[in-house]
C-alpha atoms as a PDB file:
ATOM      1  CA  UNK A   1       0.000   0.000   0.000  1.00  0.00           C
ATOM      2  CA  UNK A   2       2.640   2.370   0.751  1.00  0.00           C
ATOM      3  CA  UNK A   3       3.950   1.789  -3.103  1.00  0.00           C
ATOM      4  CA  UNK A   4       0.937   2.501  -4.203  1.00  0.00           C
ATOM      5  CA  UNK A   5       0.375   5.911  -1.891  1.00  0.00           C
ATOM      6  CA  UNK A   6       4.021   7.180  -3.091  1.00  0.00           C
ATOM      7  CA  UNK A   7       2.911   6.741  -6.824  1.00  0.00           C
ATOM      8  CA  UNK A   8      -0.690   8.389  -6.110  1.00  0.00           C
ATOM      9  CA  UNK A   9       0.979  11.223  -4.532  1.00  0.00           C
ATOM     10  CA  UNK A  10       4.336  11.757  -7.146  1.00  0.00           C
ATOM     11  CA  UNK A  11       2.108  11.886  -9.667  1.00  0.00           C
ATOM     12  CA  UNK A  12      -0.288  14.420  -7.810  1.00  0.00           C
ATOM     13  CA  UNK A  13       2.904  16.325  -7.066  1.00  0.00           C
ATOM     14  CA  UNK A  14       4.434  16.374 -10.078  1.00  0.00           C
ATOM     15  CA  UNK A  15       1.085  17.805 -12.047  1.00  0.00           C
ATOM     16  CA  UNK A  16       2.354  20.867 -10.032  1.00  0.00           C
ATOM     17  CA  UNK A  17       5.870  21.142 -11.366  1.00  0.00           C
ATOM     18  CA  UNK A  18       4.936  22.458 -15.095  1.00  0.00           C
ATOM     19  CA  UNK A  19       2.579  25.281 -13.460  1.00  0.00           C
ATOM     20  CA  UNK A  20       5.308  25.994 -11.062  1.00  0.00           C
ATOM     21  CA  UNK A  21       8.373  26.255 -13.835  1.00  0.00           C
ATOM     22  CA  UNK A  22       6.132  27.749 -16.166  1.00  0.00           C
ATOM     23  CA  UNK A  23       5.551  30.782 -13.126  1.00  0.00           C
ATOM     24  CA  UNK A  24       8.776  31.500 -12.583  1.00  0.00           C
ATOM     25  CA  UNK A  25       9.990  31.391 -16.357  1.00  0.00           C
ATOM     26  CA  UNK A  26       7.565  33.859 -17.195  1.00  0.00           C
ATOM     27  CA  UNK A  27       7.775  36.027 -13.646  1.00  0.00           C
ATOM     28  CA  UNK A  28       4.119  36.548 -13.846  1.00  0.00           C
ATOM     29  CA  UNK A  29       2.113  34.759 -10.996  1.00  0.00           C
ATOM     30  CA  UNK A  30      -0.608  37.764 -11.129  1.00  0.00           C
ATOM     31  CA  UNK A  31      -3.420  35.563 -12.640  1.00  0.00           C
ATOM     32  CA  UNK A  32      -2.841  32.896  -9.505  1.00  0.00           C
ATOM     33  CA  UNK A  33      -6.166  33.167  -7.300  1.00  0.00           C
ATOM     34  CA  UNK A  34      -5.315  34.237  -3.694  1.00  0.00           C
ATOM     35  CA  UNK A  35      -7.974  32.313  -2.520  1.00  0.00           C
ATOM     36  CA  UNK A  36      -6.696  29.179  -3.757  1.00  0.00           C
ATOM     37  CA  UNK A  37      -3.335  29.064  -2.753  1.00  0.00           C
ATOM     38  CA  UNK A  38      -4.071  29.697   0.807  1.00  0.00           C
ATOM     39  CA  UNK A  39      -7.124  27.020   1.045  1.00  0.00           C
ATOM     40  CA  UNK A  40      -5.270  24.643  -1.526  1.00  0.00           C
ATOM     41  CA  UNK A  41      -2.033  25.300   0.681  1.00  0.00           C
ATOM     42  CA  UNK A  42      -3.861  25.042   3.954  1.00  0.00           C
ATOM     43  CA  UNK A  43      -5.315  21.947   2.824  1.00  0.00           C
ATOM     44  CA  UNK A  44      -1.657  20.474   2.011  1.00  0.00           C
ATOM     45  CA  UNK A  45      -0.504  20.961   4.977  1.00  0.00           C
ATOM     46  CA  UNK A  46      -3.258  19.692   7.000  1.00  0.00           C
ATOM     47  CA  UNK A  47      -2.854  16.461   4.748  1.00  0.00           C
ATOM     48  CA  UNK A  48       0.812  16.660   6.066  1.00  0.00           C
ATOM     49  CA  UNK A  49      -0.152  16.717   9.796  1.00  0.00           C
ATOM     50  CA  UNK A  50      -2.185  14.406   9.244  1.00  0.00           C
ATOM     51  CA  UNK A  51       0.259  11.811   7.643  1.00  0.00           C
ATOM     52  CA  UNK A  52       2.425  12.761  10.403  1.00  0.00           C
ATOM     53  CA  UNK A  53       0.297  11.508  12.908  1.00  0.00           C
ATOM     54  CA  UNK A  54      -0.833   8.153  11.642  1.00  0.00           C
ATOM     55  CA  UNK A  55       3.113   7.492  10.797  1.00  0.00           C
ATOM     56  CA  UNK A  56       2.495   7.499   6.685  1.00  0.00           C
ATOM     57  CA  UNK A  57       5.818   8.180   4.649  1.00  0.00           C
ATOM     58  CA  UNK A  58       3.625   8.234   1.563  1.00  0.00           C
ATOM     59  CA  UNK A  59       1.191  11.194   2.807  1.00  0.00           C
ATOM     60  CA  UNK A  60       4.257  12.954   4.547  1.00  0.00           C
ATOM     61  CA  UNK A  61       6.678  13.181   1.185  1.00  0.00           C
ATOM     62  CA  UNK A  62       3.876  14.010  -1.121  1.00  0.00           C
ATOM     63  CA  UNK A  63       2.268  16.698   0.643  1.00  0.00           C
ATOM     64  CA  UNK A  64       5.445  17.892   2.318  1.00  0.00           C
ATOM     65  CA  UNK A  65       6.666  18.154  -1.449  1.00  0.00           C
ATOM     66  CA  UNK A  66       3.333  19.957  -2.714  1.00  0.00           C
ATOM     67  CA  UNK A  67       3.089  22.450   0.023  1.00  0.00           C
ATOM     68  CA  UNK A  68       7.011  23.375  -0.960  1.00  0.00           C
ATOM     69  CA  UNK A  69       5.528  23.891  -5.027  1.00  0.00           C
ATOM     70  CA  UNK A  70       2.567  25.742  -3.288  1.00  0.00           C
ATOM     71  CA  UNK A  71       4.883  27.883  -1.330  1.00  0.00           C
ATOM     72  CA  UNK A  72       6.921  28.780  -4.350  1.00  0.00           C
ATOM     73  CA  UNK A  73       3.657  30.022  -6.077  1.00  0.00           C
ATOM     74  CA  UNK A  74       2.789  32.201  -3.168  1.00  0.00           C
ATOM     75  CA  UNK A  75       6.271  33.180  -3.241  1.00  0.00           C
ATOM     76  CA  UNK A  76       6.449  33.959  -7.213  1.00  0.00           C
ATOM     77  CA  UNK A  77       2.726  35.390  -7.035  1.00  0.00           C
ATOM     78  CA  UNK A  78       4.039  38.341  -4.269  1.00  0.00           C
ATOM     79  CA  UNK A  79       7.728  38.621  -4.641  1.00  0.00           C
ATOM     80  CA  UNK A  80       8.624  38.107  -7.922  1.00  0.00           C
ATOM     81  CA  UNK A  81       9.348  41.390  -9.829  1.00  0.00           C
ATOM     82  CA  UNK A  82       6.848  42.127 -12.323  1.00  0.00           C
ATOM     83  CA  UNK A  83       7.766  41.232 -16.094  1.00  0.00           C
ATOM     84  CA  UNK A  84       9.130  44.467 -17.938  1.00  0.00           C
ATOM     85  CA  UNK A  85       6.237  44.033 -20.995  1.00  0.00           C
ATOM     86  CA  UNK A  86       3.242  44.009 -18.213  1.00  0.00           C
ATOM     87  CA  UNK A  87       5.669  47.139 -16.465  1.00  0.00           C
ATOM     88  CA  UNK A  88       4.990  49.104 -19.845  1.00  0.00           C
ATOM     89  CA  UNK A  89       1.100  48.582 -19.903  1.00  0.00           C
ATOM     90  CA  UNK A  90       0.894  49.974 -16.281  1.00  0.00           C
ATOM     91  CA  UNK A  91      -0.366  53.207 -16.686  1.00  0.00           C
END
C-alpha cells in the first residue's frame, strides 16, 4: 500500500511542477487566485499533519513536497518582480 500511496501522490505532485516552472519562467504569478493558494495550501498541509500523525511516509513526502511547489507560487505570485512588458502597460 505504501507503493501505491508514493505513486498516487508523485504523480499528484508532479502535475504541479509544469505550473510551477512555467511561473517563474515567465515572472508573472498575477493571474494565480489568492484564494486558492491559501485554502489549496492550507489543505496540504493539513494532509501533512495528518500523515504525520498516523506514521504514513507516503502522505508525509507528497504533501510535504506539494506544500514546498505551493509555497513557491505564493512566493512567485508576491515577490517576484513584475515582467518588464506588463511594467509598460501599467499606466
Amino acid at each position: 500500500m505504501t507503493v501505491l500511496g508514493l505513486l498516487a501522490g508523485t504523480l499528484t505532485t508532479l502535475s504541479f511542477l509544469p505550473q510551477v516552472i512555467r511561473t517563474l519562467r515567465t515572472r508573472h504569478a498575477g493571474d494565480l487566485s489568492a484564494a486558492w493558494l491559501l485554502i489549496f495550501g492550507t489543505g496540504v498541509a493539513t494532509w501533512c499533519v495528518y500523515g504525520i500523525l498516523r506514521s504514513d511516509i507516503a502522505i508525509i513526502v507528497t504533501n510535504a513536497t506539494t506544500f514546498a511547489l505551493v509555497m513557491a507560487l505564493v512566493i512567485a505570485k508576491y515577490a517576484v518582480a513584475t515582467p518588464p512588458a506588463a511594467a509598460k502597460e501599467a499606466p
